[in-house]
Protein backbone atom coordinates (compact mmCIF):
# COMPACT_ATOMS: atom_id res chain seq x y z
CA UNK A 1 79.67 76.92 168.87
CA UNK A 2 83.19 76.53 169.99
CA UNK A 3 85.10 79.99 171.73
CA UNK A 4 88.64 81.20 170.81
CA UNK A 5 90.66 82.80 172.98
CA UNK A 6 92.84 85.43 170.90
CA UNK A 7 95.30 87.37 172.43
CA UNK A 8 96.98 90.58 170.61
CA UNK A 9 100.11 92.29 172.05
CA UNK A 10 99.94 96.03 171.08
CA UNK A 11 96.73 96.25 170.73
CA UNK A 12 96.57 100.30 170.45
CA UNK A 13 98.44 100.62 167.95
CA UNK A 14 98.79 100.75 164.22
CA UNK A 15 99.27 97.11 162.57
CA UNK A 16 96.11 96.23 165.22
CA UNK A 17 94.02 98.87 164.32
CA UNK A 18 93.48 97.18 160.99
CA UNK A 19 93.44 93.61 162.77
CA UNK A 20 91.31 93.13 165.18
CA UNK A 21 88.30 93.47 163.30
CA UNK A 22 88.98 91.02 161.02
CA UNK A 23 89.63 89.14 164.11
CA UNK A 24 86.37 89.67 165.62
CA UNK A 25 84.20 89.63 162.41
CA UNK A 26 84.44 86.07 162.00
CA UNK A 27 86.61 85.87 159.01
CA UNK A 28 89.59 84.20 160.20
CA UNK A 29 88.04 81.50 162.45
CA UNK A 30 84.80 81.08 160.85
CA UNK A 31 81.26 80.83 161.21
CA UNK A 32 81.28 78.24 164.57
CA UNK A 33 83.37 80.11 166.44
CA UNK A 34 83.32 82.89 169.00
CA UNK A 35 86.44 85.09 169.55
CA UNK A 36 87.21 86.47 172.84
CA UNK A 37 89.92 89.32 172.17
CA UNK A 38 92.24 89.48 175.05
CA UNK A 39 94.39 92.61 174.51
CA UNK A 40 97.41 93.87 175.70
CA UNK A 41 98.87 97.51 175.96
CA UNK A 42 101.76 99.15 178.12
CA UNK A 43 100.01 101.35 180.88
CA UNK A 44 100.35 104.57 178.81
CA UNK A 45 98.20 103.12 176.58
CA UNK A 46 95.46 101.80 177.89
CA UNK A 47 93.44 105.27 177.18
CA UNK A 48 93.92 104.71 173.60
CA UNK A 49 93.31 101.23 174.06
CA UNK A 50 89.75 101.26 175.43
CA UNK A 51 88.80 103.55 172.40
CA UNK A 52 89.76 100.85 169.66
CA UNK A 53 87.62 98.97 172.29
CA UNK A 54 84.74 101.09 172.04
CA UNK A 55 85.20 100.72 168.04
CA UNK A 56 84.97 97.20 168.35
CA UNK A 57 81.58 97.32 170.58
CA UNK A 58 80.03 99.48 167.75
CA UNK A 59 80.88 97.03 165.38
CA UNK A 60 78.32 95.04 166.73
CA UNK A 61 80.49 91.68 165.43
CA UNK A 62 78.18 88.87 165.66
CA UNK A 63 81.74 86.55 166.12
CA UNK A 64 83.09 89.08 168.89
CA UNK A 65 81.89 87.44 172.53
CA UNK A 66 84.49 89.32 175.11
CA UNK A 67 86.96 92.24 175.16
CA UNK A 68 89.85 91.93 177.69
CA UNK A 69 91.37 95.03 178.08
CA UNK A 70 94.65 94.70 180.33
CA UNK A 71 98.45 95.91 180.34
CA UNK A 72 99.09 92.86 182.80
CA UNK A 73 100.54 89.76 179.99
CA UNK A 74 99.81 86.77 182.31
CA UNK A 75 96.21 88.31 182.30
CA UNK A 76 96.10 88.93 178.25
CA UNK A 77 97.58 85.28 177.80
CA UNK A 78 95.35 83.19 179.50
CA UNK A 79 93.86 80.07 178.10
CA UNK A 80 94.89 81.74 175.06
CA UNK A 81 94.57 79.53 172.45
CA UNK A 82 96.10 82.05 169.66
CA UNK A 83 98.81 84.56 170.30
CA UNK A 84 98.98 87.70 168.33
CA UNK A 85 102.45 89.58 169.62
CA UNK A 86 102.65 92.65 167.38
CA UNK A 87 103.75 95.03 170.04
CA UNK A 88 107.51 95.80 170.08
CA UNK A 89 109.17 98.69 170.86
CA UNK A 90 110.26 101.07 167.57
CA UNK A 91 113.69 101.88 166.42
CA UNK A 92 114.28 105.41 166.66
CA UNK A 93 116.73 107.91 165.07
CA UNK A 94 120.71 107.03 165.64
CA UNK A 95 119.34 103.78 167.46
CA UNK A 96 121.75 100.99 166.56
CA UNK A 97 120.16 97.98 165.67
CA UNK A 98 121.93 95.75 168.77
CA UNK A 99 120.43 98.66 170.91
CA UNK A 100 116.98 97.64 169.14
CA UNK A 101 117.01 94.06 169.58
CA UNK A 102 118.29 94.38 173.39
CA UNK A 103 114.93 96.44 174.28
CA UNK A 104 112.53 93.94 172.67
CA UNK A 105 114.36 91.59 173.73
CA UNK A 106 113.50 92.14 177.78
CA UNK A 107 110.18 92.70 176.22
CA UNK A 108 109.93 89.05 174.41
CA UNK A 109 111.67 87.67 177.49
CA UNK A 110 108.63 88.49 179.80
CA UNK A 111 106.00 87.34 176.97
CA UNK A 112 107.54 83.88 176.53
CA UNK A 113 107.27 83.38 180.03
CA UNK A 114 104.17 84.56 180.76
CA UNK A 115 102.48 82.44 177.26
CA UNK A 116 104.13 79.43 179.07
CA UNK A 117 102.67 79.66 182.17
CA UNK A 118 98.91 81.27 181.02
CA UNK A 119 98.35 79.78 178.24
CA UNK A 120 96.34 76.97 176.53
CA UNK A 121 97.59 73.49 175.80
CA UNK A 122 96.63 74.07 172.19
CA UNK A 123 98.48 77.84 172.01
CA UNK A 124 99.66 78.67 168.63
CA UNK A 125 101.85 81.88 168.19
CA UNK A 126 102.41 84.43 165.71
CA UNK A 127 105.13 87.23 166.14
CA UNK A 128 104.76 90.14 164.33
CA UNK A 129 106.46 92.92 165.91
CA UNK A 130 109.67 93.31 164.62
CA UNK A 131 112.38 92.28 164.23
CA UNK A 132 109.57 89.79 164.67
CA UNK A 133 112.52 86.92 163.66
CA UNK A 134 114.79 87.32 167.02
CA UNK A 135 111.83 88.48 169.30
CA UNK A 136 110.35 85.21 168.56
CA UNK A 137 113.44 83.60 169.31
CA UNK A 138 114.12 85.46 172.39
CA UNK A 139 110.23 84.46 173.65
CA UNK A 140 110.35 80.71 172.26
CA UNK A 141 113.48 80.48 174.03
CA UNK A 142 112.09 81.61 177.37
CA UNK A 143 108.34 80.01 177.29
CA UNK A 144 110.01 76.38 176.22
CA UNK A 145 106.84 74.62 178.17
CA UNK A 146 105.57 75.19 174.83
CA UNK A 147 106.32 73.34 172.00
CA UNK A 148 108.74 74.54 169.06
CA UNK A 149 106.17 73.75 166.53
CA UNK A 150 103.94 76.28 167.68
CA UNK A 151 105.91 79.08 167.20
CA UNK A 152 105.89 81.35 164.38
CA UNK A 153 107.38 84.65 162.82
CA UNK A 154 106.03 86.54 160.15
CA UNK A 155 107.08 86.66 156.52
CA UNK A 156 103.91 86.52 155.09
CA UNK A 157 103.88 89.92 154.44
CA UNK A 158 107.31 90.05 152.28
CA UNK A 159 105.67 86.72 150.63
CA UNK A 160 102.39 88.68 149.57
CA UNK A 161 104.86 92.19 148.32
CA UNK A 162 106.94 89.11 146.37
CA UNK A 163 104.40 87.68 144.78
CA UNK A 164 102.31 90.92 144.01
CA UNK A 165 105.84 92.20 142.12
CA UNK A 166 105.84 89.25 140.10
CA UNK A 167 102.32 89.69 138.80
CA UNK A 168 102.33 93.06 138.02
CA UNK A 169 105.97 92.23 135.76
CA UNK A 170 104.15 89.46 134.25
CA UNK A 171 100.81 90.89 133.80
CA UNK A 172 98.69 88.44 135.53
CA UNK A 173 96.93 88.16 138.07
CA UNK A 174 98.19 87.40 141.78
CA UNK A 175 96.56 84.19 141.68
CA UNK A 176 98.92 82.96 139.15
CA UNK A 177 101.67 83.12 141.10
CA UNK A 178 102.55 80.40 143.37
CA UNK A 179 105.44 78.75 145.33
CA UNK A 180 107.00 82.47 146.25
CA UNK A 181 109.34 81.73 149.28
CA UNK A 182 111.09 84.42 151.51
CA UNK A 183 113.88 82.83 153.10
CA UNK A 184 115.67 83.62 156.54
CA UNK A 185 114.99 86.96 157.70
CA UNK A 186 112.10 89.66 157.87
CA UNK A 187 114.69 92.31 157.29
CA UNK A 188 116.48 93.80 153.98
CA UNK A 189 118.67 90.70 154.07
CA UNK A 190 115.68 88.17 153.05
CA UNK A 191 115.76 86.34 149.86
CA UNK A 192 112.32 86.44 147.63
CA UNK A 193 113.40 83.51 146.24
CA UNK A 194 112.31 84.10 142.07
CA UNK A 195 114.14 80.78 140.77
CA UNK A 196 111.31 78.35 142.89
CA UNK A 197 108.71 80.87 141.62
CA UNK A 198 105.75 80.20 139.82
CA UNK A 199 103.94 82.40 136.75
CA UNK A 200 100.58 79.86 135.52
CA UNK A 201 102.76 76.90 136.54
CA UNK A 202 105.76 77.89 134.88
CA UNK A 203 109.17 78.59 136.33
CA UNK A 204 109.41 82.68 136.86
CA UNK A 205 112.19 83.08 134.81
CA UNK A 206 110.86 81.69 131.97
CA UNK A 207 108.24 83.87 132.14
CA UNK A 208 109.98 87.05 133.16
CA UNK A 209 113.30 86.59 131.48
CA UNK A 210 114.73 89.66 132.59
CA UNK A 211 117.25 87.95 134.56
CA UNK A 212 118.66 91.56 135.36
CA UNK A 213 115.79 93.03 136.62
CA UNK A 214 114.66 90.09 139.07
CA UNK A 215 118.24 90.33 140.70
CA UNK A 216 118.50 93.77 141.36
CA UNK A 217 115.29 95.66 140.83
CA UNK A 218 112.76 92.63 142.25
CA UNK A 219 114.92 91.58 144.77
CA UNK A 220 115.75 94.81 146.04
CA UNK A 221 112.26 96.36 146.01
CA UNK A 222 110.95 93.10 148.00
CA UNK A 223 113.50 93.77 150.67
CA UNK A 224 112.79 97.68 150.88
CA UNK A 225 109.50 97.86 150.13
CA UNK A 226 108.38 98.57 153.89
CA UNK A 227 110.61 101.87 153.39
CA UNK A 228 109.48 103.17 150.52
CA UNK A 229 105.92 102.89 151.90
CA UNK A 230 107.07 104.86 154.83
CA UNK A 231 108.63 107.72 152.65
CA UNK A 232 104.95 107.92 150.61
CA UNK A 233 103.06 107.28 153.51
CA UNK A 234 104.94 109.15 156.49
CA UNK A 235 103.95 105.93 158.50
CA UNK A 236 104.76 102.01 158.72
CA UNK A 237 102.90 99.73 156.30
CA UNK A 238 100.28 98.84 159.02
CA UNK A 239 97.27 97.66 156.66
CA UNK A 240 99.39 95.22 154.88
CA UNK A 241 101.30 93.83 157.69
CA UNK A 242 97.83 93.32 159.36
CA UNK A 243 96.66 91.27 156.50
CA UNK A 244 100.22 89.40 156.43
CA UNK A 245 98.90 88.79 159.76
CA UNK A 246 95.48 87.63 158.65
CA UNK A 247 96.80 85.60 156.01
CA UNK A 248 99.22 83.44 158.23
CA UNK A 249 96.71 82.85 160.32
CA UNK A 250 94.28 81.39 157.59
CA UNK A 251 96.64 79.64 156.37
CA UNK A 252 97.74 77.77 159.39
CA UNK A 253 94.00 76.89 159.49
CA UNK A 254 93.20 75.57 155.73
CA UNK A 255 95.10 72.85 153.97
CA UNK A 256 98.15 74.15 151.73
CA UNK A 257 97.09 73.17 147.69
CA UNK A 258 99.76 70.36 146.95
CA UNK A 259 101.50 72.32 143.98
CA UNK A 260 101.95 75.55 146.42
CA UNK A 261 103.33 76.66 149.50
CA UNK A 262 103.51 79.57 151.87
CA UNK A 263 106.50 81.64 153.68
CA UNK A 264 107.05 81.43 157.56
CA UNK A 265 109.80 81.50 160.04
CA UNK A 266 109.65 78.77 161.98
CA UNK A 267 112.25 77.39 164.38
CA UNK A 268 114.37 75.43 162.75
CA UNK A 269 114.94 71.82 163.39
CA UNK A 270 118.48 71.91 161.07
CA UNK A 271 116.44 72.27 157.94
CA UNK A 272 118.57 73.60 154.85
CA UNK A 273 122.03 73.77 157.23
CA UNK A 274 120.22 76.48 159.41
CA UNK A 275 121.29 75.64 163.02
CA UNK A 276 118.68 73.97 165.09
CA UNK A 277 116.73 76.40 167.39
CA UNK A 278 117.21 79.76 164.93
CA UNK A 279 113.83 81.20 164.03
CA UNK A 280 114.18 81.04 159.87
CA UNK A 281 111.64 81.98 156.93
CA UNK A 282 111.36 78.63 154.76
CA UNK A 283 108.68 77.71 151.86
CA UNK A 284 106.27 75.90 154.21
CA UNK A 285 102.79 73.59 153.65
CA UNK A 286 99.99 73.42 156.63
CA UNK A 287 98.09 70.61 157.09
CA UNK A 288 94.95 72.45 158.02
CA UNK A 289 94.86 72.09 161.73
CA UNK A 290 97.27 74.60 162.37
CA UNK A 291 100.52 73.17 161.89
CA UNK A 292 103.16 74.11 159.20
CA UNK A 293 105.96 71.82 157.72
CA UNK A 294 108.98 73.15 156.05
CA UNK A 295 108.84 72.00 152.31
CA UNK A 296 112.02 69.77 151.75
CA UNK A 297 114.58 69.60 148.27
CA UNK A 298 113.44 73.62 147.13
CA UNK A 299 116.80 73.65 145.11
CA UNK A 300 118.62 77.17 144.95
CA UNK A 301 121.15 78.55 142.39
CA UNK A 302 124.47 80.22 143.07
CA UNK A 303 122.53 83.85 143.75
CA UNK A 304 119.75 82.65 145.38
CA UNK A 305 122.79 80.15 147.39
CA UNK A 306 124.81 83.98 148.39
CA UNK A 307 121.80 85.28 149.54
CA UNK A 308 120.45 83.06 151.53
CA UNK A 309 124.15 83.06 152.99
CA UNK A 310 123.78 87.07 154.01
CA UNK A 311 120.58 86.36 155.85
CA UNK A 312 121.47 82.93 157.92
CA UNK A 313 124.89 85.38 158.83
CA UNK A 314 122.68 88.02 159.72
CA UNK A 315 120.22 86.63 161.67
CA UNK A 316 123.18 84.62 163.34
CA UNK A 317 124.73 87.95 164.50
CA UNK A 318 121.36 88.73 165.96
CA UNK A 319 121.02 85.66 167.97
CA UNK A 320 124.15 86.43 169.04
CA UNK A 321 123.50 89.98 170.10
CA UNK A 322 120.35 88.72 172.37
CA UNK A 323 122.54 85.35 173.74
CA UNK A 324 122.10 86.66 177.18
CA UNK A 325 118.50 86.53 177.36
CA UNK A 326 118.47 82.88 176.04
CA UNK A 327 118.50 80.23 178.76
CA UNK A 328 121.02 77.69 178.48
């Protein structure tokens, strides 16, 4: 019986609440491993924080060896052999989004640095916390001792709202929908790429030939979908971004079927003309071990072609906005 180090930034709060059990119950790393959950809070939190510990205790996880309950990062990263950052600071009312991305960006500066120097050899990482995209630039770009490869930004959750919307239009179930792709950017700028879709193994839009609809209404409601939830709900979308979570992770750890593929920023190695080094979503395939591989020749159409356009320029400008906190 093997034992995982997992670390989770932002551990108090709400996308973890929902997360860390399934982290310590045994369902994302299986049955021969232990999971010791090494969590980390800002100081204010750390009340807060040893409650959700106190949960986890009376959960009586069979999986669950070892809480680490710190606000101190080189302590919460190391020998980490997973990294969980979902803790980033919120935007706020009149906050500009360059204001946004300069305050998680000293944040993602400090994490990158202390992953490379704490953690394991074997350290894979998944950022969350948004906008998870140029956070996980900023930190890739600052904890370089670690290789490109290993870092990751979520779009999973987009990917699972995509595909969802396609089965309920189509009436099946979300099974029968495969090879959804979110491309670029976990913003309102991403493209839920329809064309590459699959309904039963057909193209989407042979299936759903409302042509009108999956331009405006799909692609729109992909791209907003986090807001509307927060008009119903009052709050963020924490449940489903913690199974986004969940479900990168798994699939980083199980072979991808050969006529499927997930979504995933990754850093990009020049892939599809995105410049090397930008942290892009791309149709990706894991090999089971924990490594993902951009799927090559996914052909797009002249929409799909102007969108993906918007969200390279996009995140572009935002690498831009954080170029001071990127060493040379």
């Amino acid at each position: 019986m093997s034992v995982l180090r997992v670390a989770v930034t932002g551990a108090a709060g709400q996308v973890a609440y929902p997360l860390l059990g399934r982290l310590a119950s045994g369902e994302v790393f299986g049955p021969n491993h232990k999971v010791i959950l090494q969590l980390l809070e800002i100081p204010d939190a750390m009340t807060r924080l040893e409650g959700v510990a106190m949960e986890l205790d009376d959960c009586s996880f069979p999986a669950l060896q070892d809480l680490v309950l710190t606000d101190d990062p080189n302590k919460a990263f190391k020998d980490c052999n997973w990294a969980l950052l979902v803790g980033s600071f919120p935007r706020k009312a009149g906050m500009e989004r360059k204001e946004l991305l300069g305050i998680n960006g000293k944040i993602f500066v400090g994490q990158g640095k202390a992953l490379a120097a704490n953690a394991a050899k074997d350290v894979r990482i998944l950022v969350v916390g948004n906008p998870c995209n140029t956070n996980c630039l900023t930190a890739y770009n600052n904890g370089k001792d670690i290789p490109a490869e290993r870092w990751t930004a979520m779009t999973r959750l987009d990917h699972n709202r995509a595909r969802s919307a396609l089965a309920r239009k189509a009436g099946v179930g979300n099974e029968d929908v495969t090879c959804v792709t979110i491309w670029g950017n976990h913003s309102n700028t991403q493209y839920p790429d329809f064309t590459n879709a699959k309904i039963k193994g057909k193209p989407a839009p042979e299936v759903i030939t409302d042509r009108t609809w999956l331009e405006t209404v799909y692609v729109k409601q992909c791209q907003e979908r986090g807001k509307a939830v927060i008009e119903k709900r009052g709050l963020s979308s924490a449940l489903s971004a913690a199974n986004g979570a969940i479900d990168h992770v798994k699939s980083m750890l199980s072979p991808t079927p050969a006529n499927d593929w997930v979504s995933a920023a990754v850093v990009s190695t020049g892939q599809y003309g995105v410049p090397k080094g930008m942290v892009f979503g791309y149709p990706c395939r894991s090999d089971g071990k924990g490594n993902l591989s951009v799927v090559e020749g996914v052909q797009l159409d002249a929409f799909g072609k102007a969108k993906f356009a918007a969200t390279l320029k996009e995140l572009e400008e935002e690498r831009d906005a954080v170029k001071d906190l990127l060493p040379g």
